[in-house]
C-alpha atoms as a PDB file:
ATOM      1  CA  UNK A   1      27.653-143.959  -2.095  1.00  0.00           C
ATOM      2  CA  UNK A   2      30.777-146.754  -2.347  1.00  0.00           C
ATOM      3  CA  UNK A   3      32.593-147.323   0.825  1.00  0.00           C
ATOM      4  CA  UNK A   4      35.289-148.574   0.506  1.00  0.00           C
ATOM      5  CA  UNK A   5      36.528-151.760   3.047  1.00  0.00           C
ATOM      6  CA  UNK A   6      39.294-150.114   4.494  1.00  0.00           C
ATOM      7  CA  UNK A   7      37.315-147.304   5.976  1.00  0.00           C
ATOM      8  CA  UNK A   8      33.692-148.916   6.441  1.00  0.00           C
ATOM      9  CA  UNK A   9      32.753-148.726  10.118  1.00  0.00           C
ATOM     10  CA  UNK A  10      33.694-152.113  11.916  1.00  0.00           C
ATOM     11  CA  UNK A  11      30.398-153.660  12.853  1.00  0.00           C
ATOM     12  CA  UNK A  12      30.630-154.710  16.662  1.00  0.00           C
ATOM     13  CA  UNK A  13      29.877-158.402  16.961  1.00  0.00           C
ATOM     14  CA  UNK A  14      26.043-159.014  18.504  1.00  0.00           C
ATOM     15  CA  UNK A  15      26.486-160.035  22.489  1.00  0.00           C
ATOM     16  CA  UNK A  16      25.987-163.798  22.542  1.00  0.00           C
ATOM     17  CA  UNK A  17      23.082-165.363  24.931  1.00  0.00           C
ATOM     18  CA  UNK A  18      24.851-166.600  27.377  1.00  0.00           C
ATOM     19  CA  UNK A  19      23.096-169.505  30.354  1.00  0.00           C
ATOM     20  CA  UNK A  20      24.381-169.519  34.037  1.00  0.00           C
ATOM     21  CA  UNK A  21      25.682-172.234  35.715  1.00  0.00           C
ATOM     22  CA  UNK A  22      23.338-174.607  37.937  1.00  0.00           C
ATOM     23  CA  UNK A  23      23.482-173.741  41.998  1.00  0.00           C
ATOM     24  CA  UNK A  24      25.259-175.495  44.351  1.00  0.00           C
ATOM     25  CA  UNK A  25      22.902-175.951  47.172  1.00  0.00           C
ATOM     26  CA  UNK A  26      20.857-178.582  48.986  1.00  0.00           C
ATOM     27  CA  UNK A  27      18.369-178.869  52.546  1.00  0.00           C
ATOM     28  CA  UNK A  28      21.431-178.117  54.428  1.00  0.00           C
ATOM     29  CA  UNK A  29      22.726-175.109  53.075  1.00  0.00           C
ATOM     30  CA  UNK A  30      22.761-171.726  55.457  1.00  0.00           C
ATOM     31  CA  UNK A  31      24.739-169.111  53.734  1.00  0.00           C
ATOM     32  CA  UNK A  32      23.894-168.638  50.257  1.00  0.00           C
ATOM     33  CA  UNK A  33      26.618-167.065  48.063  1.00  0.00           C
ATOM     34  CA  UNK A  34      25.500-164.770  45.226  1.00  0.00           C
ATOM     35  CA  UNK A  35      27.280-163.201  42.247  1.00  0.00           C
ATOM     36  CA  UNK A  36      26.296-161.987  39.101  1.00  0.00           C
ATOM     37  CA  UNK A  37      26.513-164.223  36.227  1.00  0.00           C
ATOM     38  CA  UNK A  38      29.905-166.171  35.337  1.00  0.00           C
ATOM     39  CA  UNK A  39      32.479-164.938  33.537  1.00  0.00           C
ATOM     40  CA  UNK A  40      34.198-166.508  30.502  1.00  0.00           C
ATOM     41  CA  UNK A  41      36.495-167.859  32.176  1.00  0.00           C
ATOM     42  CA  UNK A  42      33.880-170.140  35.045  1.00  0.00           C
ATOM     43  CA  UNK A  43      31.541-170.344  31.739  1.00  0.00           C
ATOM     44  CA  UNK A  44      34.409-172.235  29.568  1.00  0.00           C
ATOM     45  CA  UNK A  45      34.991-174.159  32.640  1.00  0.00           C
ATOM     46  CA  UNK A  46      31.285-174.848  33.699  1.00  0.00           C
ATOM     47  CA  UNK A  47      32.940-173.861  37.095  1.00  0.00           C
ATOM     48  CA  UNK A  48      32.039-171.174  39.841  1.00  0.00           C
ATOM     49  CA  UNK A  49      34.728-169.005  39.883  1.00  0.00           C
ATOM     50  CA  UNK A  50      37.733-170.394  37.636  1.00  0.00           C
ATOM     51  CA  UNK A  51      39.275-167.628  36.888  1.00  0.00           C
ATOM     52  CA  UNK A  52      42.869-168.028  38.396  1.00  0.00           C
ATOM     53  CA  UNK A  53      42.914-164.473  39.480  1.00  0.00           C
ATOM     54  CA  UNK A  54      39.559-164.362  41.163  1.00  0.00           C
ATOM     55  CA  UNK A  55      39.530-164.315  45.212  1.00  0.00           C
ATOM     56  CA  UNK A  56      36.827-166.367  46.319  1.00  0.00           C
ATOM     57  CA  UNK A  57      37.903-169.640  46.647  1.00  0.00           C
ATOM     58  CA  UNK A  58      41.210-168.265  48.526  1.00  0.00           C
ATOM     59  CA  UNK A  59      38.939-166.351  51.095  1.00  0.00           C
ATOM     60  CA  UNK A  60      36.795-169.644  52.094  1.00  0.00           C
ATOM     61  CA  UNK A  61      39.721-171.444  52.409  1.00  0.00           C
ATOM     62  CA  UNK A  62      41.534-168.361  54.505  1.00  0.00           C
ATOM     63  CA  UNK A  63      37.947-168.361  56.649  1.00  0.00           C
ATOM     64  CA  UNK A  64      37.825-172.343  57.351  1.00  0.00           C
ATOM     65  CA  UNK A  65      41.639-172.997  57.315  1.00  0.00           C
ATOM     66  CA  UNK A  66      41.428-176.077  59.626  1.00  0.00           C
ATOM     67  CA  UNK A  67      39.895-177.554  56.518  1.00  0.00           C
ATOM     68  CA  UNK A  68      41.909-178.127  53.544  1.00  0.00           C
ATOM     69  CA  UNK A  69      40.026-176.972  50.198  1.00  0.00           C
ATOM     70  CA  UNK A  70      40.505-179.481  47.544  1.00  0.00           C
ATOM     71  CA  UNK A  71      41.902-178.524  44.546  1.00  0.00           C
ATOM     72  CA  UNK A  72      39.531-180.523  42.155  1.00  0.00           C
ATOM     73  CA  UNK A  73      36.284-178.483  41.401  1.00  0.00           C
ATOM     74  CA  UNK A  74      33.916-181.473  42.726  1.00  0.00           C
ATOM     75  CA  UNK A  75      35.958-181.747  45.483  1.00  0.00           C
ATOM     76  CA  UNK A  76      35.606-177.679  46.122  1.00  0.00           C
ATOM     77  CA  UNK A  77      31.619-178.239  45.559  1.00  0.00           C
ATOM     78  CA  UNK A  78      31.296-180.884  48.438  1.00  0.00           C
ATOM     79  CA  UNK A  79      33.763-178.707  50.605  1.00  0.00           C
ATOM     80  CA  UNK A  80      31.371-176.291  50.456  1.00  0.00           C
ATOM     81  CA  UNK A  81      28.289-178.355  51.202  1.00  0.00           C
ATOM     82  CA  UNK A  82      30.074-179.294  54.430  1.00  0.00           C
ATOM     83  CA  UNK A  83      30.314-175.859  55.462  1.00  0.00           C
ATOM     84  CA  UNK A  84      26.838-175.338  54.911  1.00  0.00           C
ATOM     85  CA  UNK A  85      27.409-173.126  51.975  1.00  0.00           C
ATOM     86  CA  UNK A  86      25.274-172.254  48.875  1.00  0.00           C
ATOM     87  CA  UNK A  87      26.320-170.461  45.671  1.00  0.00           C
ATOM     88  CA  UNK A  88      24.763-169.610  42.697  1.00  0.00           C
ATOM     89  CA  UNK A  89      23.758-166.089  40.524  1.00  0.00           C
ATOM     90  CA  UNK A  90      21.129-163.923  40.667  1.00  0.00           C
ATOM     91  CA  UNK A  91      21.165-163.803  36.684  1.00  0.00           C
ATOM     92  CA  UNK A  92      20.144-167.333  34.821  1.00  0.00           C
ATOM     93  CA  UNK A  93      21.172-165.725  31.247  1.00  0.00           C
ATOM     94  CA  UNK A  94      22.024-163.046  29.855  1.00  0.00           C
ATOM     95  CA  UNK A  95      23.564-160.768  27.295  1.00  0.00           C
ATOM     96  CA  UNK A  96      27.741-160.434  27.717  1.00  0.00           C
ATOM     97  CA  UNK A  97      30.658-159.666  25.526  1.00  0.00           C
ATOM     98  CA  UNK A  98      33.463-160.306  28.259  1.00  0.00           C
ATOM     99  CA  UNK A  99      33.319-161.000  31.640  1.00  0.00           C
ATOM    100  CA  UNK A 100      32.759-157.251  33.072  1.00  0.00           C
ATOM    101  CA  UNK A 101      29.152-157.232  34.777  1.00  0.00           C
ATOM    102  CA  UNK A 102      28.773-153.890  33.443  1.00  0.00           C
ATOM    103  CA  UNK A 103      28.610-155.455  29.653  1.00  0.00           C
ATOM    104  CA  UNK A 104      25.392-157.302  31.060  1.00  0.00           C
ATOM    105  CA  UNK A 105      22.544-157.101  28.738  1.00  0.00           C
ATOM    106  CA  UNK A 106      19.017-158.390  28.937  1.00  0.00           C
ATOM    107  CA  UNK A 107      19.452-160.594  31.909  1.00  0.00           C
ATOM    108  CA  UNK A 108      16.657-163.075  33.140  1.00  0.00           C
ATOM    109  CA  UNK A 109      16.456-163.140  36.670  1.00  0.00           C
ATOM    110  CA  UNK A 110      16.968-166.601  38.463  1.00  0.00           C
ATOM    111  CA  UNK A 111      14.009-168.233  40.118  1.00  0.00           C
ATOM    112  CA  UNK A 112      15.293-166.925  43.766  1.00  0.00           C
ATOM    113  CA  UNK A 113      12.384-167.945  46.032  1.00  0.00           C
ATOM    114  CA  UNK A 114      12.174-171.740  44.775  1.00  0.00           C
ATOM    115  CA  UNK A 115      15.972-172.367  45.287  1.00  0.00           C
ATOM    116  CA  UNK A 116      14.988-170.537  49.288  1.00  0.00           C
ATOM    117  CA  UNK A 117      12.272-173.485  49.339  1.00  0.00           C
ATOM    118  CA  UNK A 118      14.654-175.939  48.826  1.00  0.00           C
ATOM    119  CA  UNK A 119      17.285-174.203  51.759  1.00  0.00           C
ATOM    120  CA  UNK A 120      15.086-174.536  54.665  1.00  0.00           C
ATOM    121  CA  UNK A 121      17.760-173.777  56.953  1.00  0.00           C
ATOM    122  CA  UNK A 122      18.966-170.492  54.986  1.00  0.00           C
ATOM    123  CA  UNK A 123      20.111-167.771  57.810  1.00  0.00           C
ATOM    124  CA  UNK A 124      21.866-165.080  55.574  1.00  0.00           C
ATOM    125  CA  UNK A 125      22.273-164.241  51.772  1.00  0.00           C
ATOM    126  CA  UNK A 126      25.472-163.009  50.823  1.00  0.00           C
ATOM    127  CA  UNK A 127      25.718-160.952  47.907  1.00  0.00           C
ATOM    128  CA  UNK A 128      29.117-161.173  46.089  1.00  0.00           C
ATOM    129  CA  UNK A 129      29.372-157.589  44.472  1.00  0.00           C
ATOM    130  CA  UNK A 130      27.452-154.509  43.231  1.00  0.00           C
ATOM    131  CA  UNK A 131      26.063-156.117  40.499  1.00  0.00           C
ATOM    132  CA  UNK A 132      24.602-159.261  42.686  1.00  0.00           C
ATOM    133  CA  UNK A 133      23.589-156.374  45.453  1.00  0.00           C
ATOM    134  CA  UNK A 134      21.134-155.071  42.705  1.00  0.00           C
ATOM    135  CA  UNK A 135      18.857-157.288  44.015  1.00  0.00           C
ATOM    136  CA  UNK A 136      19.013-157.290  47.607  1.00  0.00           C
ATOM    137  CA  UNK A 137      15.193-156.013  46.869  1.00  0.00           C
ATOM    138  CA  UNK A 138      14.618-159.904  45.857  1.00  0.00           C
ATOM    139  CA  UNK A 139      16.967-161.483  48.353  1.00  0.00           C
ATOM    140  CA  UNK A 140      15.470-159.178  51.301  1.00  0.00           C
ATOM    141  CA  UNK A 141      11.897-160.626  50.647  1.00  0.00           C
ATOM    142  CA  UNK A 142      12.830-164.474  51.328  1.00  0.00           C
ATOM    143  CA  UNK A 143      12.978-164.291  54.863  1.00  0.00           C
ATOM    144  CA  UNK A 144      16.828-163.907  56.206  1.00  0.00           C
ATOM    145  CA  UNK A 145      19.305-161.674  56.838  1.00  0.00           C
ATOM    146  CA  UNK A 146      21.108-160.120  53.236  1.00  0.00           C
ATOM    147  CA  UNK A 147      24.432-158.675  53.221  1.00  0.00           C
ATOM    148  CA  UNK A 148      26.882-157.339  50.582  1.00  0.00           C
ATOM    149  CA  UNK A 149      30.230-158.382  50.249  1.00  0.00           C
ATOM    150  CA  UNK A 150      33.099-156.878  48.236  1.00  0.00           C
ATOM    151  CA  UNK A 151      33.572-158.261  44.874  1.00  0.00           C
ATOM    152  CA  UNK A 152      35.888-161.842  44.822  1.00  0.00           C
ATOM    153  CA  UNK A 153      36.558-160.270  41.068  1.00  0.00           C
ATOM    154  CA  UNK A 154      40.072-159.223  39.696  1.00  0.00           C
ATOM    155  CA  UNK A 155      38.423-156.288  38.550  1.00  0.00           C
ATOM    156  CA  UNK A 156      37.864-155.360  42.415  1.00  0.00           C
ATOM    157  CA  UNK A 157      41.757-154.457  42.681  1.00  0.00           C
ATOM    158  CA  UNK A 158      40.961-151.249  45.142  1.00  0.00           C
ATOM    159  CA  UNK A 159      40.181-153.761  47.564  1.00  0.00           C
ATOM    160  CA  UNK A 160      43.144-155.861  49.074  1.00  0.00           C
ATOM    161  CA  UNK A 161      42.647-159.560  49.618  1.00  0.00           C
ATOM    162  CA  UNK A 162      43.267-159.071  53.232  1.00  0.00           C
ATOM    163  CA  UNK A 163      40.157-155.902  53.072  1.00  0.00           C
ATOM    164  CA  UNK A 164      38.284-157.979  51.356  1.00  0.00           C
ATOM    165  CA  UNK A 165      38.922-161.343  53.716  1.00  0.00           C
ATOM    166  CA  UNK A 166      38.337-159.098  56.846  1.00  0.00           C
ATOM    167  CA  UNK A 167      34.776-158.307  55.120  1.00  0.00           C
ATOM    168  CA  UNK A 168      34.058-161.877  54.481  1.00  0.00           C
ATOM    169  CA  UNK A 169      35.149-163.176  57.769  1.00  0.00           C
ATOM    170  CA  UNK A 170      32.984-160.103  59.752  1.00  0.00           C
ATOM    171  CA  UNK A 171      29.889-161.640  57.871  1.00  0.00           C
ATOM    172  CA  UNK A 172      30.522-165.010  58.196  1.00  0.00           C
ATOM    173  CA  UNK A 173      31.206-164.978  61.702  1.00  0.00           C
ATOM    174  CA  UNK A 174      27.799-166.752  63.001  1.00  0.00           C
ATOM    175  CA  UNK A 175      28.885-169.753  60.899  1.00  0.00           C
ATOM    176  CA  UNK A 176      32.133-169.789  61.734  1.00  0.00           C
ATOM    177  CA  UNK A 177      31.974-169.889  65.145  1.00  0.00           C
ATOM    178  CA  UNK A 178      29.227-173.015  64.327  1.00  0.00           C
END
């Protein structure tokens, strides 16, 4: 049988293999931040969170407003370090068309425990979303506290930034008060 172009079934592109983005961490950290995997957006940008739209950097900087975020993505990094706070994935690659966790195929898990070796003053785990709360089973067996957190995402839009802030700030609370 012929088929002819104009009505052939349009073959969906394969989902490309996609690699995370490196953690931003060290000895000091206590709160470690983690989301899924990054979207297009943070992947074309080799950036945590770059989509314009996404919440999280406006929530830190609405939870430690005594300290000015920079604008600068290295500058955002070391802010973060000075607040004691870690942020990576829980998925090193994976599968994606889009940004939309629930497009994730065949992720790889990231090695979890060694970055907790490396944070020996970790007190809480913060997971940033249903996706990243998948894993709490992981998170739970390294040794602190694990919490979930509403998505930072756009695609979060039932929650209001000042819901999702109040959420934040009730978890955070410990290091703010530090």
């Amino acid at each position: 049988m012929i088929v002819h172009p104009s009505t052939a079934p349009i073959a969906s592109p394969a989902s490309a293999a996609l690699s995370g983005l490196a953690p931003v961490a060290d000895i000091h950290t206590r709160i470690l931040i983690l989301g899924s995997f990054p979207g297009a957006a943070s992947l074309a940008a080799q950036q945590y969170y770059a989509h314009p739209r996404n919440q999280f950097w406006p929530i830190l900087a609405a939870l430690w407003p005594q300290f000015p975020q920079p604008l600068d993505y290295a500058g955002r990094c070391d802010w973060l370090r000075q607040r004691r706070l870690g942020l990576w994935d829980v998925y090193a690659a994976c599968e994606r068309e889009g940004s939309l966790d629930s497009a994730i195929r065949n992720a790889r898990v990231n090695d979890l425990p060694a970055l907790r070796a490396q944070c020996p003053d970790l007190q809480l785990i913060a997971h940033n979303g249903g996706e990243s709360w998948r894993h709490a089973r992981i998170t739970r067996q390294l040794g602190v506290p694990v919490v979930r957190l509403p998505s930072t995402s756009p695609a979060n839009a039932s929650w209001s930034f000042e819901r999702k802030l109040a959420a934040w700030r009730a978890a955070f609370e410990p290091a703010l008060a530090a």
